[in-house]
PDB file of N, CA and C in Angstrom:
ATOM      1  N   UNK A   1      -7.343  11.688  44.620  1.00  0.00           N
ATOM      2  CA  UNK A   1      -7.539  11.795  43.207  1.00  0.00           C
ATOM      3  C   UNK A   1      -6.417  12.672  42.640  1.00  0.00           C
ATOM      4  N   UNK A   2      -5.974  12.626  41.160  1.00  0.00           N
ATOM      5  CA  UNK A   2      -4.510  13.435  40.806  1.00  0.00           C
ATOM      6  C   UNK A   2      -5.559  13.665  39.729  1.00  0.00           C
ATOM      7  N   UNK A   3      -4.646  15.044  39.674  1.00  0.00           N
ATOM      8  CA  UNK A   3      -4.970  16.120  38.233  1.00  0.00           C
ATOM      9  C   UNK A   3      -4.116  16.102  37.562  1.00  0.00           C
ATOM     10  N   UNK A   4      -4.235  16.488  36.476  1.00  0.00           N
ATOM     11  CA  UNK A   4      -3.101  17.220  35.611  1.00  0.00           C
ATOM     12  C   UNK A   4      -3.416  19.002  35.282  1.00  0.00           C
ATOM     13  N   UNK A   5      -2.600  19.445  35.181  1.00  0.00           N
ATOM     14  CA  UNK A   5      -2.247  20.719  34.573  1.00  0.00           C
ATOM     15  C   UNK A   5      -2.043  20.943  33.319  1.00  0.00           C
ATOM     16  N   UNK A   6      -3.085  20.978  32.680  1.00  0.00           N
ATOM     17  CA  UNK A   6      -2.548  21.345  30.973  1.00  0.00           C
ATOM     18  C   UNK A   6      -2.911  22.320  30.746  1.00  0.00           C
ATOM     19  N   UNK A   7      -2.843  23.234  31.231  1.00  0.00           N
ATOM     20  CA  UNK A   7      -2.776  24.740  30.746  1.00  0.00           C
ATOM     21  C   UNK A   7      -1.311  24.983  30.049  1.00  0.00           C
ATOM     22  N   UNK A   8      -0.328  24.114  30.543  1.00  0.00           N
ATOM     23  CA  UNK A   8       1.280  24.901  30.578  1.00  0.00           C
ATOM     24  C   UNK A   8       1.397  24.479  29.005  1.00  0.00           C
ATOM     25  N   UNK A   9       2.672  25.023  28.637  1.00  0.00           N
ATOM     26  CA  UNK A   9       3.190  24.856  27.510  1.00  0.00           C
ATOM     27  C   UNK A   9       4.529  24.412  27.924  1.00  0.00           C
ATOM     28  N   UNK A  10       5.623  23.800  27.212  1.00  0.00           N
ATOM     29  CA  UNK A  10       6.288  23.516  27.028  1.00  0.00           C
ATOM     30  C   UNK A  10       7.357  24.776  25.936  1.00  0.00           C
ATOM     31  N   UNK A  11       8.583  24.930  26.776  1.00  0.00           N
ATOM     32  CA  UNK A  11       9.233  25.638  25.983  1.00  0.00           C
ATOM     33  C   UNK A  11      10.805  25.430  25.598  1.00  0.00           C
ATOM     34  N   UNK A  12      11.408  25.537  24.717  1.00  0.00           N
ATOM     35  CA  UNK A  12      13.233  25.388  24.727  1.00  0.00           C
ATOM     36  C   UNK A  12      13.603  23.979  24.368  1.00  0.00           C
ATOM     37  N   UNK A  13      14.326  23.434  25.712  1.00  0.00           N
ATOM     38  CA  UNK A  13      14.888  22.362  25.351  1.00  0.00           C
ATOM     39  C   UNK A  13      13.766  21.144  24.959  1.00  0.00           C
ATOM     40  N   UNK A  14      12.661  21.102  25.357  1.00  0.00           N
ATOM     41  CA  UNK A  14      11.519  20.233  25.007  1.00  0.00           C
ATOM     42  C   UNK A  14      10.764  19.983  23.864  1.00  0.00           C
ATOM     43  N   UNK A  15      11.051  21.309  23.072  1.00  0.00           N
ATOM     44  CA  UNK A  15      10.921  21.209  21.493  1.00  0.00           C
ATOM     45  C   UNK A  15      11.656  20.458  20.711  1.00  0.00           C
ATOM     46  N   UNK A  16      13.107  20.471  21.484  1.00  0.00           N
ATOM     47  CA  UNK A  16      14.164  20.607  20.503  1.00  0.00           C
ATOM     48  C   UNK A  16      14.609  18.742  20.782  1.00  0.00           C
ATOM     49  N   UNK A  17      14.257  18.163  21.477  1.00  0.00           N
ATOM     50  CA  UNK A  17      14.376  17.379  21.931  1.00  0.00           C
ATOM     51  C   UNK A  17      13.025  16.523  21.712  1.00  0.00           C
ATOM     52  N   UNK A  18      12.034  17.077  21.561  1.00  0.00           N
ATOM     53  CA  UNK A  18      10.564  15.962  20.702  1.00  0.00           C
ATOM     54  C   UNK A  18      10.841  15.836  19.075  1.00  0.00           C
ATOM     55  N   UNK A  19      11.941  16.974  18.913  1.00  0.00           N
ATOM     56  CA  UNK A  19      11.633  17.519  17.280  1.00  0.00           C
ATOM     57  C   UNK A  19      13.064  16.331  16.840  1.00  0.00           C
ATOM     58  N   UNK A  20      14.137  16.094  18.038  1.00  0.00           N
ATOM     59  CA  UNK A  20      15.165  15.113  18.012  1.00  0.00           C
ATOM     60  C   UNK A  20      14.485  13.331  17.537  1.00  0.00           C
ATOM     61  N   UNK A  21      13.583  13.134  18.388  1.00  0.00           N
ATOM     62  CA  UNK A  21      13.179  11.746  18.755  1.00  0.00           C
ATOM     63  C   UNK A  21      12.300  11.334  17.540  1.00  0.00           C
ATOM     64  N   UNK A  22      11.399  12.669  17.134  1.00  0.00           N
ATOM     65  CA  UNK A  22      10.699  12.476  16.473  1.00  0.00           C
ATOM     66  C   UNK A  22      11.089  11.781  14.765  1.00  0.00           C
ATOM     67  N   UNK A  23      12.577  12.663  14.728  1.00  0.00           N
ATOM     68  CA  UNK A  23      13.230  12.310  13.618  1.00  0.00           C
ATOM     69  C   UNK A  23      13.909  10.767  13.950  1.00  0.00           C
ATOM     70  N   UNK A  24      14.441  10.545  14.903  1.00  0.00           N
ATOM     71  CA  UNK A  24      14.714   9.183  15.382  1.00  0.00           C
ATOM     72  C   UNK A  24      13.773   8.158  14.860  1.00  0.00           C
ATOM     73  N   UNK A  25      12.669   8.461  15.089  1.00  0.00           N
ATOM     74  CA  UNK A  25      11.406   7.515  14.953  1.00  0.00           C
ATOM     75  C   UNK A  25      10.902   7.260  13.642  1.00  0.00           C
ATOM     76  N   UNK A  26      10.846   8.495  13.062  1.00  0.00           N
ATOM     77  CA  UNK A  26      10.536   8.523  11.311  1.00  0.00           C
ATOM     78  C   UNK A  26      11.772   7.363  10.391  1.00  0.00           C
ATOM     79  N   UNK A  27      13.212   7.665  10.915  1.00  0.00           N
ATOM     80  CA  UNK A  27      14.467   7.065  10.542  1.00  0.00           C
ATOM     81  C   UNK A  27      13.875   5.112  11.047  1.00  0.00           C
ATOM     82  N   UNK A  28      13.749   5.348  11.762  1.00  0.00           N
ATOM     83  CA  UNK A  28      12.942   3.563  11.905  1.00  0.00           C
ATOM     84  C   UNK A  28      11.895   2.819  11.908  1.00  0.00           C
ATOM     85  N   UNK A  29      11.099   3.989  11.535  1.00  0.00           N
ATOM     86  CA  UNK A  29      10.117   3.642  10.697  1.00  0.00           C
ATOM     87  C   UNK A  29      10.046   3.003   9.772  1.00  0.00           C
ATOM     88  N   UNK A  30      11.167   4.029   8.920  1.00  0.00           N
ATOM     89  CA  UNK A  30      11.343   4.200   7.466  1.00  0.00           C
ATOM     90  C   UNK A  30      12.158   2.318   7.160  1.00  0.00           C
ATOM     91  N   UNK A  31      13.450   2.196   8.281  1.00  0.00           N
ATOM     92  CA  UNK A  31      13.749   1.269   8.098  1.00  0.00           C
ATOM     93  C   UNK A  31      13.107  -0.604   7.952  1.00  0.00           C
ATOM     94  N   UNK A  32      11.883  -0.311   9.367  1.00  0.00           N
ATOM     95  CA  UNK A  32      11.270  -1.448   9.512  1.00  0.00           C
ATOM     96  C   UNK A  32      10.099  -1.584   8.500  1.00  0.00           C
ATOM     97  N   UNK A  33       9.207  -0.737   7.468  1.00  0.00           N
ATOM     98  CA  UNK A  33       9.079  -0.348   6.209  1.00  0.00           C
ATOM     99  C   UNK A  33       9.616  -0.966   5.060  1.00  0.00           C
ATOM    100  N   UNK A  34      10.743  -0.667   5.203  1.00  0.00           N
ATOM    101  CA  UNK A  34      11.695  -1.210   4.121  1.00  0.00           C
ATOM    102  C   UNK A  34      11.940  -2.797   4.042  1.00  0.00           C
ATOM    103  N   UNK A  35      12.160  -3.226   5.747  1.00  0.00           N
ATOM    104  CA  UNK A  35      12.545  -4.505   6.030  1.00  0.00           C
ATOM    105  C   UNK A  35      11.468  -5.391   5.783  1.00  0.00           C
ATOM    106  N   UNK A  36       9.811  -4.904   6.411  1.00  0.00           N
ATOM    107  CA  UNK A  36       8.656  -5.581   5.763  1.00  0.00           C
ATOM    108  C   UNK A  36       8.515  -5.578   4.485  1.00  0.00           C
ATOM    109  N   UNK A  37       8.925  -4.541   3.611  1.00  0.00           N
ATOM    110  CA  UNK A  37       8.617  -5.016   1.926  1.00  0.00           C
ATOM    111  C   UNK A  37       9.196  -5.601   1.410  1.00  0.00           C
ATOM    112  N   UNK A  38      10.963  -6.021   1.873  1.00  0.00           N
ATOM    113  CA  UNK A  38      11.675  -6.686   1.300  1.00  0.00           C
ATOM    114  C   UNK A  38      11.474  -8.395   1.646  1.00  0.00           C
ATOM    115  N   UNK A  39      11.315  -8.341   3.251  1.00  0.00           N
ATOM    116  CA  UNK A  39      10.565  -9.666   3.764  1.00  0.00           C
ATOM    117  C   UNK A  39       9.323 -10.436   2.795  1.00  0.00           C
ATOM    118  N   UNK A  40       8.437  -9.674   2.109  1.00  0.00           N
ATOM    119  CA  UNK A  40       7.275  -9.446   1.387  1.00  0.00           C
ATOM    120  C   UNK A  40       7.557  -9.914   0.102  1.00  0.00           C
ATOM    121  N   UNK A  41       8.432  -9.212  -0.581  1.00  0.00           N
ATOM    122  CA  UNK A  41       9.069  -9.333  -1.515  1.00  0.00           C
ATOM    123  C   UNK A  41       9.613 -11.316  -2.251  1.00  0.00           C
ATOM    124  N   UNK A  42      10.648 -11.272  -1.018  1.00  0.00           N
ATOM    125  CA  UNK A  42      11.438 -12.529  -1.047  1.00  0.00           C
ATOM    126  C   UNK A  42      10.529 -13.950  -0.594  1.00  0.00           C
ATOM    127  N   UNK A  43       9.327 -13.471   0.345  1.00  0.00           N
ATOM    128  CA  UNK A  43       8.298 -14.597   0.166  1.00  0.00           C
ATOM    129  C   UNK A  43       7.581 -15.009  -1.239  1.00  0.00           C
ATOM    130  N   UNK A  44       7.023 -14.059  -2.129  1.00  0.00           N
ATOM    131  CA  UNK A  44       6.355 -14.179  -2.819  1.00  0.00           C
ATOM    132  C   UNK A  44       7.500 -14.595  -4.218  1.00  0.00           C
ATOM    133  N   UNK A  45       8.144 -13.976  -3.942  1.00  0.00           N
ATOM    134  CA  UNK A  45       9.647 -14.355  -4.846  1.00  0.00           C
ATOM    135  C   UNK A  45       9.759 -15.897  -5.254  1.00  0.00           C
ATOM    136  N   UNK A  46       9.756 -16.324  -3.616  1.00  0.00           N
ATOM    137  CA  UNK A  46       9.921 -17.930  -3.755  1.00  0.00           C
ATOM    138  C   UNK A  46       8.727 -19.022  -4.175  1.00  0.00           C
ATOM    139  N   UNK A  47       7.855 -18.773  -4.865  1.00  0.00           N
ATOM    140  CA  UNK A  47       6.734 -19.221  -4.620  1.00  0.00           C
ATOM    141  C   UNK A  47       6.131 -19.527  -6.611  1.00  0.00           C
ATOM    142  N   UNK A  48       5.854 -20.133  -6.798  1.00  0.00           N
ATOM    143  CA  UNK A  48       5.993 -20.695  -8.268  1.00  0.00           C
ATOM    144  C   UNK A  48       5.061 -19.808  -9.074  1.00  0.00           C
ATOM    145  N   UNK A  49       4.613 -20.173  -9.875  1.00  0.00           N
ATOM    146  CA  UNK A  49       3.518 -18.805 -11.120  1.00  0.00           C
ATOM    147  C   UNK A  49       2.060 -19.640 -10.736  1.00  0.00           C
ATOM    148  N   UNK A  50       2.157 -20.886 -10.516  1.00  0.00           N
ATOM    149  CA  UNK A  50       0.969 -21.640  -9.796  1.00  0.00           C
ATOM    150  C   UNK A  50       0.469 -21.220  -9.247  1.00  0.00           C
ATOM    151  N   UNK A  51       1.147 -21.001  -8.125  1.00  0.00           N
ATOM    152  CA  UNK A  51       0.846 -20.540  -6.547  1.00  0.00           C
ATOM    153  C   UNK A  51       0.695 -18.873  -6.107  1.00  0.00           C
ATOM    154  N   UNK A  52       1.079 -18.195  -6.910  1.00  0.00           N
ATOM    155  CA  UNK A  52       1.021 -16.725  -7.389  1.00  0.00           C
ATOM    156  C   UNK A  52      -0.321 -16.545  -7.936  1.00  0.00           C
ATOM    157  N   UNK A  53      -0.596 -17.408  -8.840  1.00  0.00           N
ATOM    158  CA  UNK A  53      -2.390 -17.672  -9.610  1.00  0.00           C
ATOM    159  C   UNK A  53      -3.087 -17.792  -8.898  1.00  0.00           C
ATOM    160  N   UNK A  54      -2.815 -18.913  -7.546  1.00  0.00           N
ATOM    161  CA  UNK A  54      -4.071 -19.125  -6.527  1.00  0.00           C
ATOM    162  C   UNK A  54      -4.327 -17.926  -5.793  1.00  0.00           C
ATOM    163  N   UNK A  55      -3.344 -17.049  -5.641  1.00  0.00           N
ATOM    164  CA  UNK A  55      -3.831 -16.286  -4.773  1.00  0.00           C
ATOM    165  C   UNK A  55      -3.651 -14.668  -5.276  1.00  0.00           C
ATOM    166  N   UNK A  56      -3.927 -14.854  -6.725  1.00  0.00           N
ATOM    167  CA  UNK A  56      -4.460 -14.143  -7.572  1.00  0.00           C
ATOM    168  C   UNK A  56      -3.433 -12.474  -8.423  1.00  0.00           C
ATOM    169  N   UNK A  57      -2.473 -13.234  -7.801  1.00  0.00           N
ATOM    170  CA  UNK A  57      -0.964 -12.665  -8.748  1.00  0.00           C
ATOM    171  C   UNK A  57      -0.361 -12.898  -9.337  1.00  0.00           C
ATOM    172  N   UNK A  58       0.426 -11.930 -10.042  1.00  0.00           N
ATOM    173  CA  UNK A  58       1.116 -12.589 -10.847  1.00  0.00           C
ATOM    174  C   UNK A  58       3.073 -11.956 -10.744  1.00  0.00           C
ATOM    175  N   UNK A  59       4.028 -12.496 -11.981  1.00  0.00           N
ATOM    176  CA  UNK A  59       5.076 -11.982 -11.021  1.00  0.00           C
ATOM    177  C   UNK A  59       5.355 -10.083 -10.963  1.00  0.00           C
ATOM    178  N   UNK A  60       4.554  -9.676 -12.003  1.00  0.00           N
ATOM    179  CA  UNK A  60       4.620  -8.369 -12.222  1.00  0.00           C
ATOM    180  C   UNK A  60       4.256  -8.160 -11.147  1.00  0.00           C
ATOM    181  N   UNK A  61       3.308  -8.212 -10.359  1.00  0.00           N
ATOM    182  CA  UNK A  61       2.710  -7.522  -9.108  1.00  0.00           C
ATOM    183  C   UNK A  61       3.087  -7.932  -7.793  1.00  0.00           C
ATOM    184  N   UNK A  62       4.690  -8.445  -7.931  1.00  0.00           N
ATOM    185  CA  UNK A  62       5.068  -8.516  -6.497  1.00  0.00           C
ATOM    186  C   UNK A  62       5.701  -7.214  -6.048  1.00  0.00           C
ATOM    187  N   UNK A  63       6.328  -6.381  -6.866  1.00  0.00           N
ATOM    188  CA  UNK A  63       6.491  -4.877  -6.518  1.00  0.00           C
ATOM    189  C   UNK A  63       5.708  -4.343  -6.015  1.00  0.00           C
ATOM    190  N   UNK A  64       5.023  -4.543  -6.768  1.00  0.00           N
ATOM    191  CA  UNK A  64       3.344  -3.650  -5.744  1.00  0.00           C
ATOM    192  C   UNK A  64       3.122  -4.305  -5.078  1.00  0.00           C
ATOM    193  N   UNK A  65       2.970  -5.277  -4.466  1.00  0.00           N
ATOM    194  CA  UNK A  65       2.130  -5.452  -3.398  1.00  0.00           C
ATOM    195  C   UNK A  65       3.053  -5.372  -2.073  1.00  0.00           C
ATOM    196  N   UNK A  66       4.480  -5.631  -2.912  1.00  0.00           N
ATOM    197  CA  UNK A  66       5.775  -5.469  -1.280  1.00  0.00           C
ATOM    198  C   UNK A  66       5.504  -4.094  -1.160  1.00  0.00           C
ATOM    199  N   UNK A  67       5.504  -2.915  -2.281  1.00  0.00           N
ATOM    200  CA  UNK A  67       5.352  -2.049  -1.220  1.00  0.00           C
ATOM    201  C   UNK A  67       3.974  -1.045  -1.152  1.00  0.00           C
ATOM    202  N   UNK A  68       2.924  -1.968  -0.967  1.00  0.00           N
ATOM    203  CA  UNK A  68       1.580  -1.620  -0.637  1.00  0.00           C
ATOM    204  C   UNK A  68       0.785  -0.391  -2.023  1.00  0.00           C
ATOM    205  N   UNK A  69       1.436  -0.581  -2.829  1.00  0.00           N
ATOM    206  CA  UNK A  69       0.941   0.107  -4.175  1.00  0.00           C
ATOM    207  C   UNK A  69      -0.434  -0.176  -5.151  1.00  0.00           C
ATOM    208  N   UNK A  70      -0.686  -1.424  -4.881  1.00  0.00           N
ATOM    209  CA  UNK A  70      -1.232  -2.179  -5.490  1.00  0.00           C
ATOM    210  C   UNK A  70      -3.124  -1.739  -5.242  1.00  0.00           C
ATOM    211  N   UNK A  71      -3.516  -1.826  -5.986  1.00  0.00           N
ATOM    212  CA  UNK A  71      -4.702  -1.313  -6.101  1.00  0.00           C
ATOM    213  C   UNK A  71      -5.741  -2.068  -6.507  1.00  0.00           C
ATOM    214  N   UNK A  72      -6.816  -2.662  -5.237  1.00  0.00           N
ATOM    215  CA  UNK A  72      -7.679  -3.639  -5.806  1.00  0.00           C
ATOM    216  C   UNK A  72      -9.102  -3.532  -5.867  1.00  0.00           C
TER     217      UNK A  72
END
């Protein structure tokens, strides 16, 4: 059977280096974020005032809803 040890702490380079990645991660977050609302965006973009009606939008509210603003 294996244990772990979590009593320890972590000190120095292990901060500085979670506190590195962590910002890494936020930075592509931020990007794949961006890339889904614009993806979001350019679907609903293409799509007539008809077809926006059926599914209960209109063109004002493609901003909001690409980037999750929208309030229902």
């Amino acid at each position: 059977m294996a244990t772990f040890d979590t009593t320890r702490t972590t000190y120095g380079s292990a901060t500085a280096s979670s506190r590195f990645f962590a910002a890494i991660s936020a930075v592509i977050a931020t990007v794949v974020a961006w890339n889904d609302a614009r993806v979001t965006r350019n679907a609903l973009s293409g799509l007539t005032d008809r077809e926006l009606e059926d599914i209960g939008l209109t063109r004002g509210d493609i901003d909001a809803v690409a980037e999750n603003t929208m309030i229902r």
